[in-house]
Protein backbone atom coordinates (compact mmCIF):
# COMPACT_ATOMS: atom_id res chain seq x y z
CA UNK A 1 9.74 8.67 15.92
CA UNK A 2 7.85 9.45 13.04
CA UNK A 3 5.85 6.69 11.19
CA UNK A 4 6.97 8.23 7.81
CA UNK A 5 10.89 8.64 8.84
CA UNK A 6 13.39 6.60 7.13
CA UNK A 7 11.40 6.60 3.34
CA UNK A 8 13.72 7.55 0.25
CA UNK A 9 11.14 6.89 -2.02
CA UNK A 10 7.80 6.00 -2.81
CA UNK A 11 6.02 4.53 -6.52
CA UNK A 12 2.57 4.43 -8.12
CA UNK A 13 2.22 1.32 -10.05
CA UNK A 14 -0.41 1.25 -12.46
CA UNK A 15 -1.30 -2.40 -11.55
CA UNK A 16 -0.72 -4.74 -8.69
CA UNK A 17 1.51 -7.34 -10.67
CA UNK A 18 3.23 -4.47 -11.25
CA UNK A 19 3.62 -3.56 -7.96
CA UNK A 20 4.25 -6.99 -7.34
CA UNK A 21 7.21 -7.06 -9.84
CA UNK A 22 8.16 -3.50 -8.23
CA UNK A 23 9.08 -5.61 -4.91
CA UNK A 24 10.13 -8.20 -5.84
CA UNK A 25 12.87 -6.75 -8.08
CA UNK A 26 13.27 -4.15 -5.28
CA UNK A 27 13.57 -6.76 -2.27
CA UNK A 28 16.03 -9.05 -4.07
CA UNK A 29 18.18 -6.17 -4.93
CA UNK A 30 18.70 -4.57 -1.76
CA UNK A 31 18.96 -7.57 0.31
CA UNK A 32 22.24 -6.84 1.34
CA UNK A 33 21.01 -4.10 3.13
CA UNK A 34 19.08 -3.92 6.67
CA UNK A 35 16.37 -1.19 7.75
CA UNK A 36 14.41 -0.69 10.01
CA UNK A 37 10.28 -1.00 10.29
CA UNK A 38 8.41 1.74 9.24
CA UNK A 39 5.23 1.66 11.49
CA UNK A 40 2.64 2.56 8.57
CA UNK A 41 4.01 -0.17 6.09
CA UNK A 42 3.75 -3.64 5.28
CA UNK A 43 7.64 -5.04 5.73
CA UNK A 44 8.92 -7.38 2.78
CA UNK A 45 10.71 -9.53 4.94
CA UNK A 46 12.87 -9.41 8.40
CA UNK A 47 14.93 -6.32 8.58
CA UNK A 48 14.04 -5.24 4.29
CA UNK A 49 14.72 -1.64 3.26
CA UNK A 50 11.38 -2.36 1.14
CA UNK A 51 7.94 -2.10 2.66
CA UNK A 52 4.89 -1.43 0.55
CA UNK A 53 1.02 0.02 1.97
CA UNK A 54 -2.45 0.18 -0.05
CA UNK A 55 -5.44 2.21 0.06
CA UNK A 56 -7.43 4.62 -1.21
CA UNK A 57 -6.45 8.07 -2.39
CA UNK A 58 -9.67 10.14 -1.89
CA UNK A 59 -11.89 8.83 0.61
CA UNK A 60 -14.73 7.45 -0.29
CA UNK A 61 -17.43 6.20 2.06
CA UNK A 62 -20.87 5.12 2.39
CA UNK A 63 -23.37 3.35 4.99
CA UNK A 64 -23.73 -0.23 4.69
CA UNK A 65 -27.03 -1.76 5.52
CA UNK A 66 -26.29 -1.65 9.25
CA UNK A 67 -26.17 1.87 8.99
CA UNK A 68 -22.38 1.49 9.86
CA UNK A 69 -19.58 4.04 7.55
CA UNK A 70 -17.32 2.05 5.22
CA UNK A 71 -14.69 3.93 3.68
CA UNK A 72 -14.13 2.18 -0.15
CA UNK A 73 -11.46 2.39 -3.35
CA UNK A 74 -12.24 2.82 -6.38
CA UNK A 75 -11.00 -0.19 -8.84
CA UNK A 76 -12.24 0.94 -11.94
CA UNK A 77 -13.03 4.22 -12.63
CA UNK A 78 -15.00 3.36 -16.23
CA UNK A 79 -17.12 1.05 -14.41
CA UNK A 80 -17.52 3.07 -11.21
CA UNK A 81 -16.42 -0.19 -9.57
CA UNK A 82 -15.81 0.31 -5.94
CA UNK A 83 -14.76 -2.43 -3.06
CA UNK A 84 -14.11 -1.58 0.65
CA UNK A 85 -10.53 -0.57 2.13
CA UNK A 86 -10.10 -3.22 4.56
């Protein structure tokens, strides 16, 4: 089976309380209904239609000073902030 089978539909917050509010509102309004785990995802409890995943877009990467890759996300464009996408 496919990792991706069994998704209806995916958002883009802009922000993570927003995403936060996303699944919260999303998990307590579906809980009547059971689904399976999609592989990829993060579940939002036992059996929840809703799961969630986080990363970057574009990949990014660099050397740290062990000379070992690490793959980052951008926070903040303006700022050119960047952490690493553990």
């Amino acid at each position: 089976m496919s990792p991706t089978a069994n998704k209806f539909i995916t958002l883009y917050p802009k922000s993570e309380s927003e995403a936060k509010s996303m699944i919260c509102n999303l998990t307590n309004r579906l809980s009547e209904f059971k689904a399976p785990k999609i592989l990829s995802d993060y579940q939002c409890g036992m059996h929840s239609p809703v799961h969630y995943r986080y990363g970057a877009f574009l990949k990014k990467q660099a050397y740290d000073e062990k000379n070992k890759k690490v793959i980052y996300l951008l926070l903040d464009e303006k700022r050119k902030n960047y952490v690493e996408d553990k």
